[in-house]
C-alpha atoms as a PDB file:
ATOM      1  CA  UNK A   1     -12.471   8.134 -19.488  1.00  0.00           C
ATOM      2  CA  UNK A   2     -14.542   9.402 -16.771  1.00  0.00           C
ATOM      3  CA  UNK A   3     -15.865   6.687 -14.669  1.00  0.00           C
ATOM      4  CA  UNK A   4     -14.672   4.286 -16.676  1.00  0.00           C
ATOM      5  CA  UNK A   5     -13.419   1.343 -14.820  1.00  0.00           C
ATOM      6  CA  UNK A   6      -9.943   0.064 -15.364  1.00  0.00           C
ATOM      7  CA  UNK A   7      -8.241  -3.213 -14.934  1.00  0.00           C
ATOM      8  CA  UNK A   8      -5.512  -2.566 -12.745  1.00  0.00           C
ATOM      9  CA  UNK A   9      -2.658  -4.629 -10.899  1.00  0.00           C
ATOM     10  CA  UNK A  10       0.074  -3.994  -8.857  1.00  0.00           C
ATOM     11  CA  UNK A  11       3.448  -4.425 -10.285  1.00  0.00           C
ATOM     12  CA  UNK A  12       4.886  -7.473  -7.791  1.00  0.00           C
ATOM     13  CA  UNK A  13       1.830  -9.349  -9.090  1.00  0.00           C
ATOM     14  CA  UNK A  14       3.529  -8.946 -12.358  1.00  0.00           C
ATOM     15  CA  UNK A  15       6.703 -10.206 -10.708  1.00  0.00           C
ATOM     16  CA  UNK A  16       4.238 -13.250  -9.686  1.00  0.00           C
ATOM     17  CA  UNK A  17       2.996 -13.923 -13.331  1.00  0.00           C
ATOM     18  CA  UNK A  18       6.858 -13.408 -14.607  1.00  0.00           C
ATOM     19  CA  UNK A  19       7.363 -16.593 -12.670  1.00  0.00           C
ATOM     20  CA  UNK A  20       5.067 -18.902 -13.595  1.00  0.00           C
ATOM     21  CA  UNK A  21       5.725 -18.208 -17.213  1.00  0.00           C
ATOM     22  CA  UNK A  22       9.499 -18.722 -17.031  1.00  0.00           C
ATOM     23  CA  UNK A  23       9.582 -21.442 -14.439  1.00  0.00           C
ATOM     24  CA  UNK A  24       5.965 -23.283 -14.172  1.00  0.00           C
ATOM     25  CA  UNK A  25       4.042 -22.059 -17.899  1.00  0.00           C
ATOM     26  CA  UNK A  26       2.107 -25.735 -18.118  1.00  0.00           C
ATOM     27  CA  UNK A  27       1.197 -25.505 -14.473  1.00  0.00           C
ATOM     28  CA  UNK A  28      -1.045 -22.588 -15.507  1.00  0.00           C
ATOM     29  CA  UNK A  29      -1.381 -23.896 -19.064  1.00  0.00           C
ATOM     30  CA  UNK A  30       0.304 -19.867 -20.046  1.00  0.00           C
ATOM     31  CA  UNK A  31       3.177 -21.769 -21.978  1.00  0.00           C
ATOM     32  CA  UNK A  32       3.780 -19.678 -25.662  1.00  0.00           C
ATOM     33  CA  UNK A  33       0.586 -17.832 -24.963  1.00  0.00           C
ATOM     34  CA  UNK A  34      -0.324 -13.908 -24.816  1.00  0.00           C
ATOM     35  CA  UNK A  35      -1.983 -13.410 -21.352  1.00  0.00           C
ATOM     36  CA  UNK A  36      -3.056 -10.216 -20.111  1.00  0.00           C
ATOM     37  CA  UNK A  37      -2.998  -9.618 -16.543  1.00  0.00           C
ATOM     38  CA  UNK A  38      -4.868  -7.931 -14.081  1.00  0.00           C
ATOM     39  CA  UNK A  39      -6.231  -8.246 -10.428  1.00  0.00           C
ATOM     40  CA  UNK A  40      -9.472  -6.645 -10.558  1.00  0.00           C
ATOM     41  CA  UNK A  41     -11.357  -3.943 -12.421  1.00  0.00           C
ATOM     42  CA  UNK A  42     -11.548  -0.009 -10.660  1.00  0.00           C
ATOM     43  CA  UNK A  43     -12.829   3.238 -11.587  1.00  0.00           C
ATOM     44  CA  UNK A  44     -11.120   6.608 -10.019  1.00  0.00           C
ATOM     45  CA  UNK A  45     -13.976   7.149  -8.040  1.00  0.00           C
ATOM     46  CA  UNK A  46     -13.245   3.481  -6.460  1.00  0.00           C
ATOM     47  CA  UNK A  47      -9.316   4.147  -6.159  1.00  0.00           C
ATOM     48  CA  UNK A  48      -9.669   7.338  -4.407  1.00  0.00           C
ATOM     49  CA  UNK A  49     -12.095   5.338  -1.860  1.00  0.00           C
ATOM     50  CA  UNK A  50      -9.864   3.150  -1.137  1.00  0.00           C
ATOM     51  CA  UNK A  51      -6.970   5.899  -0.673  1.00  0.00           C
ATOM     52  CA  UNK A  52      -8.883   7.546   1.806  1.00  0.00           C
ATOM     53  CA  UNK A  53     -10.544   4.444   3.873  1.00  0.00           C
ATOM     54  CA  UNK A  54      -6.633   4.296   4.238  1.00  0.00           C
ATOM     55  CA  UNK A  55      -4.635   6.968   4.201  1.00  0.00           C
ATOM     56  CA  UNK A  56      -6.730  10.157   4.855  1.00  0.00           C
ATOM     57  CA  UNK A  57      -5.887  11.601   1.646  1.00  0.00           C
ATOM     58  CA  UNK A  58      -7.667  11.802  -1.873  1.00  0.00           C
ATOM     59  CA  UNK A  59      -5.605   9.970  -4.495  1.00  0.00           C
ATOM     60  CA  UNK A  60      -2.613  12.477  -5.302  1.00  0.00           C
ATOM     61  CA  UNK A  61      -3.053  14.272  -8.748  1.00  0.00           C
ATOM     62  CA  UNK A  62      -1.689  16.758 -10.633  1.00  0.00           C
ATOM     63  CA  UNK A  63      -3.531  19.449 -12.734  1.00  0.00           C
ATOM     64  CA  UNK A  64      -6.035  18.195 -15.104  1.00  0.00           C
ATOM     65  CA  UNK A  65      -5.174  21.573 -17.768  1.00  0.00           C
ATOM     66  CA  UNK A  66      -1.875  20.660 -17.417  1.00  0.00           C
ATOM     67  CA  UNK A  67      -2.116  16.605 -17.829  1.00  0.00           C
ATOM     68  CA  UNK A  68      -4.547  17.764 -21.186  1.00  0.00           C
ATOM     69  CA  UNK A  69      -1.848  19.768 -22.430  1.00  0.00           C
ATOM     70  CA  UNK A  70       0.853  17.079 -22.317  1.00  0.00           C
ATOM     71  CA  UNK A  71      -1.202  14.402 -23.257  1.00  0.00           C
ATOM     72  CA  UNK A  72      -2.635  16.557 -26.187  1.00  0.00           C
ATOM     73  CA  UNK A  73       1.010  17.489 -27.102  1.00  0.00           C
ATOM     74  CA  UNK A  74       2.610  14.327 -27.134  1.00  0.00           C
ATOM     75  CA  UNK A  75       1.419  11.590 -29.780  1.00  0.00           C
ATOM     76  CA  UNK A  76       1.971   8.815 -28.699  1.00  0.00           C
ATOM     77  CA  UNK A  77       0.247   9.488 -25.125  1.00  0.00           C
ATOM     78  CA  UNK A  78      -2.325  11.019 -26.701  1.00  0.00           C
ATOM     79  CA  UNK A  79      -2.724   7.353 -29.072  1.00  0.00           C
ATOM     80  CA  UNK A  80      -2.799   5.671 -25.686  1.00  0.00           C
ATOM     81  CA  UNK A  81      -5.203   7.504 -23.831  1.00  0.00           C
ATOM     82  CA  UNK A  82      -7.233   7.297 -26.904  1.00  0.00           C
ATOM     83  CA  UNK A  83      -7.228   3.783 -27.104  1.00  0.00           C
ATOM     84  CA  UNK A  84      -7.914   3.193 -23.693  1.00  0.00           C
ATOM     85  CA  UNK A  85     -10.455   5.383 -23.345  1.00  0.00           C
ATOM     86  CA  UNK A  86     -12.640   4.123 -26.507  1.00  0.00           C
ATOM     87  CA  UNK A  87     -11.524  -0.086 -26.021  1.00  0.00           C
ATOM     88  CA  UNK A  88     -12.335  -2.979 -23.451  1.00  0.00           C
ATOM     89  CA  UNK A  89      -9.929  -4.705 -21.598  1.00  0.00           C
ATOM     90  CA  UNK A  90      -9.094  -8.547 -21.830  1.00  0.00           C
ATOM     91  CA  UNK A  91      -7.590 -10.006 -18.983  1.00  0.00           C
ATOM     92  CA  UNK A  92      -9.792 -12.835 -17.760  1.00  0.00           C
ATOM     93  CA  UNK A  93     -10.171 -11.780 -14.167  1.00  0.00           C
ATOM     94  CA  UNK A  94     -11.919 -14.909 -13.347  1.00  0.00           C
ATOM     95  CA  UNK A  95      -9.533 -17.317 -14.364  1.00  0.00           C
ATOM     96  CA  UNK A  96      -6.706 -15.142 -13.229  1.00  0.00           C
ATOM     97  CA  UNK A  97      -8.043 -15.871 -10.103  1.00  0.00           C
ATOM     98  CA  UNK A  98      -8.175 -19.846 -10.026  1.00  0.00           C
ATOM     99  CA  UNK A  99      -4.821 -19.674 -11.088  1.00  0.00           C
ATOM    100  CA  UNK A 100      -3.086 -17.059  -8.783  1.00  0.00           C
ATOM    101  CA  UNK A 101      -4.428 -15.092  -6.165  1.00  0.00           C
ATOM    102  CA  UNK A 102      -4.079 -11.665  -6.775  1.00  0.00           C
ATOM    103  CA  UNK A 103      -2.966  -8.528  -4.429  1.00  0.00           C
ATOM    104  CA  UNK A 104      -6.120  -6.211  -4.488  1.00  0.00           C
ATOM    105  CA  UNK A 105      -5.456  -2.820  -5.201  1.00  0.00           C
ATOM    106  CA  UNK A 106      -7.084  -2.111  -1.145  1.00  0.00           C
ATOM    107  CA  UNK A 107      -4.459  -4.709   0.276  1.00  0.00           C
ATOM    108  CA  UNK A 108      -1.641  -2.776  -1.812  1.00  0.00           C
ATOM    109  CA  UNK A 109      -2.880   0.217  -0.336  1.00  0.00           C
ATOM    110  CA  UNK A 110      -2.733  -1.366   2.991  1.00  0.00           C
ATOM    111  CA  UNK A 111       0.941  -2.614   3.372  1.00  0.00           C
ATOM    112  CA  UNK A 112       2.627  -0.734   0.307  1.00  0.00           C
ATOM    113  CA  UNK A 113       1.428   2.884   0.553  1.00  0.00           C
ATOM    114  CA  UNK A 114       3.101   5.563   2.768  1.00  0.00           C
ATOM    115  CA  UNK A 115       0.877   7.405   5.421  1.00  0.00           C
ATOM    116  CA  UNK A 116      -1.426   4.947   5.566  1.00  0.00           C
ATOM    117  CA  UNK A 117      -3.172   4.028   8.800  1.00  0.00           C
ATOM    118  CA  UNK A 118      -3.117  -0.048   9.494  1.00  0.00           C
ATOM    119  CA  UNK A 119      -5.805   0.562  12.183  1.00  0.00           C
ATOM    120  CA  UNK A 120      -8.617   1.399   9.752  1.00  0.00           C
ATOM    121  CA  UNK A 121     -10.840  -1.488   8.302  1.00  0.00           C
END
């Protein structure tokens, strides 16, 4: 998965897209359909950017031997990883956008993540 970009969203824009499908589905035409949701498409590299244009600090990790070893020992993370790792994503980013606009993962980082520092562009 290294540099591989992901399609990422924050979780009140999930709250967002929770709404429209219970209370306005033919407003976004979503009504008995499968939509996959994101609000834009990041690699690491990118998210760790942001993190420090912001906060200071390098995205916080944990050990990559010890991730492996959990991931390696555990099936069903290991079947997610491997999927993906090896498949594209589908949400429509595009039209997710004409129909609601999404929080960026930067403005997230801006008002949502601890120790950041508003006065930086």
């Amino acid at each position: 998965m290294a540099g591989k970009k992901m399609q990422v969203t924050v979780t009140k824009d999930i709250g967002r897209w929770a709404v429209e499908g219970l209370f306005r589905p033919d407003r976004t035409k979503i009504r008995n359909q499968a939509l996959s949701i994101a609000s834009e498409e990041l690699s690491f590299k990118d998210i760790d950017g942001i993190f420090i244009k912001h906060t200071g600090n390098g995205v916080p990790v944990t050990y990559g031997l010890l991730t492996r070893f959990i991931i390696w020992m555990i099936k069903d993370l290991n079947t997610m990883f491997g999927f993906i790792g090896e498949r594209p994503y589908g949400a429509d980013l595009a039209w997710l956008k004409t129909q609601l606009e999404p929080t960026t993962f930067e403005q997230w980082v801006k008002t949502d993540v601890p120790g950041r520092d508003n006065t930086k562009a």
